[in-house]
Structure formats: structure tokens, C-alpha cells
Protein backbone atom coordinates (compact mmCIF):
# COMPACT_ATOMS: atom_id res chain seq x y z
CA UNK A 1 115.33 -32.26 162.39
CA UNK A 2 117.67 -33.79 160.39
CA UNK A 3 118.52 -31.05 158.12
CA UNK A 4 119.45 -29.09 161.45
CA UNK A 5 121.72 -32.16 162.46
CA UNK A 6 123.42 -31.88 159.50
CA UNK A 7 124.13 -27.97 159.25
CA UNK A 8 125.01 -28.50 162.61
CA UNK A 9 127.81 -31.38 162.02
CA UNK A 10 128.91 -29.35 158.85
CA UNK A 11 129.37 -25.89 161.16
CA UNK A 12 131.23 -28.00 163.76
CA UNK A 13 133.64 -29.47 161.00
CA UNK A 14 134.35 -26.14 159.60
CA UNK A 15 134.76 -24.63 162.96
CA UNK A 16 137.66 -27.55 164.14
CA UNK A 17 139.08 -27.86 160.78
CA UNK A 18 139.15 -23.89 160.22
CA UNK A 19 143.11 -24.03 160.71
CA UNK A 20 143.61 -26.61 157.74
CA UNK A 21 142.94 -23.86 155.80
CA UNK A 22 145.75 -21.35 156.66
CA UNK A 23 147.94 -20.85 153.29
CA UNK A 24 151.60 -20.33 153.78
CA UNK A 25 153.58 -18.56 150.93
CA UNK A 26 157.08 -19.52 150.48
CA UNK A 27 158.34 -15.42 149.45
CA UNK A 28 162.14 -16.32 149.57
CA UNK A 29 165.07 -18.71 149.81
CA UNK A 30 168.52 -19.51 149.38
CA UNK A 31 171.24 -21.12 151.90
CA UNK A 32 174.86 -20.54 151.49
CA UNK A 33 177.31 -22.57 149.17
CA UNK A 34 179.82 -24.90 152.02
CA UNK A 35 182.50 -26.86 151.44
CA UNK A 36 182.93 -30.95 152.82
CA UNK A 37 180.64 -31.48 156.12
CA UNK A 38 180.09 -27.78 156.81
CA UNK A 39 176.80 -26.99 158.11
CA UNK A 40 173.89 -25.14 155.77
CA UNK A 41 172.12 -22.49 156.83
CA UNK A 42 168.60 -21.53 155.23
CA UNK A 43 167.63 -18.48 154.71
CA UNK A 44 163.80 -18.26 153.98
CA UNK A 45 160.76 -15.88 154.53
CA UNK A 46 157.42 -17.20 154.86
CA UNK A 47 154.03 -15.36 154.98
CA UNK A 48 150.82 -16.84 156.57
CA UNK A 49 148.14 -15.58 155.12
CA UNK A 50 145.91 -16.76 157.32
CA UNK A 51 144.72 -14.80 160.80
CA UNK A 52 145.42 -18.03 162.66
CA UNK A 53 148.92 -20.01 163.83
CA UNK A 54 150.39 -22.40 162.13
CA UNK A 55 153.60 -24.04 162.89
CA UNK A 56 156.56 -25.65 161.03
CA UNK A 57 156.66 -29.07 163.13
CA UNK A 58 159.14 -30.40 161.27
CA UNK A 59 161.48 -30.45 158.10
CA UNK A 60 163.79 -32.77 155.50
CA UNK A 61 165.62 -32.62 152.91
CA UNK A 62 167.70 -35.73 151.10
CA UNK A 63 170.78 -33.52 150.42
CA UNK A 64 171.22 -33.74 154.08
CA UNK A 65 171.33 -36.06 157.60
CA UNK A 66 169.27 -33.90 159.45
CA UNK A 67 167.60 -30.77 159.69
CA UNK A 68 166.77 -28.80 162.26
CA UNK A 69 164.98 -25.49 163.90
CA UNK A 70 166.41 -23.55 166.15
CA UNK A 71 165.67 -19.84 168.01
CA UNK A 72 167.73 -17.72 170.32
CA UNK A 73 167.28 -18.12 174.05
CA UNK A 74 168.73 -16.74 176.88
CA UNK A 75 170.14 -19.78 178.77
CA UNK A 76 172.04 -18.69 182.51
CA UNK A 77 172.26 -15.84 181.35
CA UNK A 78 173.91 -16.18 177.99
CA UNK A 79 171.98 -15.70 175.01
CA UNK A 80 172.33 -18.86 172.31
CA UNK A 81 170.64 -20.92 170.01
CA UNK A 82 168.59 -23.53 170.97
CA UNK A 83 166.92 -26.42 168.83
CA UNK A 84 163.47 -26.07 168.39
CA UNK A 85 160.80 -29.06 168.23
CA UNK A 86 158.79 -26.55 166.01
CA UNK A 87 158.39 -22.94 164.94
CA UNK A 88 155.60 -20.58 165.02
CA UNK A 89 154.09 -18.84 161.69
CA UNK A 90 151.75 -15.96 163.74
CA UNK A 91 148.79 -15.39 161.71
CA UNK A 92 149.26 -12.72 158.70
CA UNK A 93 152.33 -12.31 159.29
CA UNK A 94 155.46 -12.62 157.60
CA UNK A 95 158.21 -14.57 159.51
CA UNK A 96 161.94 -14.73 158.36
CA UNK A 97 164.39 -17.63 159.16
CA UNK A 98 167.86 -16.34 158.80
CA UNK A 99 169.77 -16.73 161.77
CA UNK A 100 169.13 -14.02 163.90
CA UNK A 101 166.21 -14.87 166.30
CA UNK A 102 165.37 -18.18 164.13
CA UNK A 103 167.21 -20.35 161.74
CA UNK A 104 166.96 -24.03 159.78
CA UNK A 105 170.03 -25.94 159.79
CA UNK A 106 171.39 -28.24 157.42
CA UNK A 107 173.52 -30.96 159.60
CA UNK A 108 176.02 -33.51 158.03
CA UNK A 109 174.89 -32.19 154.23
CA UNK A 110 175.60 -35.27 151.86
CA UNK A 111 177.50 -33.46 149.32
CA UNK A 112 178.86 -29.78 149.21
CA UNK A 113 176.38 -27.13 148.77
CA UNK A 114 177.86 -25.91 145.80
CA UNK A 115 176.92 -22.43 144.08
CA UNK A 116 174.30 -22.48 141.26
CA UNK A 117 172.67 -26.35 142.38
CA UNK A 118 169.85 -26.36 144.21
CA UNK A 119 168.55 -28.71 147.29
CA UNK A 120 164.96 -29.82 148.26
CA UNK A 121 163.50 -29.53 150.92
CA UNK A 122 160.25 -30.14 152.58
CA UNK A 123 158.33 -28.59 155.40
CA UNK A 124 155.77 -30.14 157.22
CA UNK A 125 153.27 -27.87 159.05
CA UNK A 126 150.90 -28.29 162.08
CA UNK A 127 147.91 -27.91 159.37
CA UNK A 128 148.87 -31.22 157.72
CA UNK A 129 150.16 -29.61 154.77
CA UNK A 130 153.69 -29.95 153.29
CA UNK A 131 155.78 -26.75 151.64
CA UNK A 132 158.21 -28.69 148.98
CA UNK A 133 160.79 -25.85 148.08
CA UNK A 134 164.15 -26.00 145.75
CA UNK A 135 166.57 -24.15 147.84
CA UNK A 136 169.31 -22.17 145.61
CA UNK A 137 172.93 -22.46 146.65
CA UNK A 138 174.29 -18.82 146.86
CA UNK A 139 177.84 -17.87 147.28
């Protein structure tokens, strides 16, 4: 009896922790070089490699106040961008941030994002794990 008790607590912890498990691969990034105060915009490309959802829940970086996710909606009628409390990362799929349907924003950046430095920032994900990624500054 007891050894089925305790295949059946381990199949019930693998079944409800099964999403802890999804691996996200960072494939690119960069963000754009800005002068005093300007905003920074992220470009990155992420691949779950996972077949289930994950989401970015939220994301920081010390080179910068704030950062923030945002997607376009259509809003009465007019189509704009609209922060995000998260972002989904569909299962095996490969999902790029870059401004046109999704973007991260770098608001009130610390410094200017000058060409050749880099900045860090962190993800966090609805999994519980954290991406860390040094973000080149492009021209």
C-alpha cells in the first residue's frame, strides 16, 4: 500500500509541476543606442521549447526605472500599444519582441544607452525561473 501511495504522490507532483520544466532559450538581443531620458526599446527572440505556456510575468533591469511589456490592441477603434501585466511564450514556439505586435520598454534609462555597452536585464517567468541576459547597445 504504501509503495502505491508514494508512486501516486510522485505522479501527482510531476503532473502539477510539469510546467516548471519548460526551457526558454534566449536566441537574440540588442536594444537601440538613445541619448539623455529617451526610452529603450528591446529587441529579443525567445524560443520555448517546451509544448506548454509559459509567460514573462515580469522584468528589470538596474540601467533603468522601469520596464515594461506591452502588445498592440485595438482600443475605440484605433489600434495602439498597450502595457501588458505579462506576455505569453506559446509552447514550441518562437516569439519575437520587437515592436510590432509586442515590445519591452526601457522607461527613464539611468544613463544613455550608448553603442558597444551592454545592459542587464532579468526576466522573470510564470515557471519560477529567471532569464538574466546582457543586452548589447546597437546603433
Amino acid at each position: 500500500m504504501k509503495t502505491y501511495l508514494k508512486t501516486f504522490i510522485l505522479f501527482l507532483v510531476t503532473l502539477l509541476s510539469v510546467n516548471a520544466y519548460a526551457e526558454i532559450t534566449v536566441l537574440s538581443s540588442s536594444v537601440k543606442a538613445s541619448s539623455d531620458g529617451d526610452e529603450g526599446q528591446i529587441s529579443i527572440r525567445l524560443r520555448n521549447d517546451d509544448r506548454y505556456d509559459v509567460y514573462l510575468t515580469s522584468a528589470h533591469s538596474p540601467a533603468t526605472a522601469k520596464v515594461i511589456f506591452e502588445s498592440l490592441e485595438t482600443v475605440d477603434g484605433v489600434e495602439m500599444m498597450v502595457e501588458q501585466d505579462r506576455l505569453l511564450l506559446p509552447g514550441e514556439q518562437i516569439v519575437t519582441l520587437a515592436g510590432d505586435q509586442h515590445r519591452l520598454l526601457l522607461v527613464e534609462p539611468k544613463r544613455p544607452l550608448s553603442k558597444g555597452s551592454t545592459i542587464d536585464l532579468s526576466l522573470s517567468l510564470s515557471n519560477g525561473k529567471t532569464l538574466n541576459i546582457d543586452v548589447p547597445v546597437i546603433e
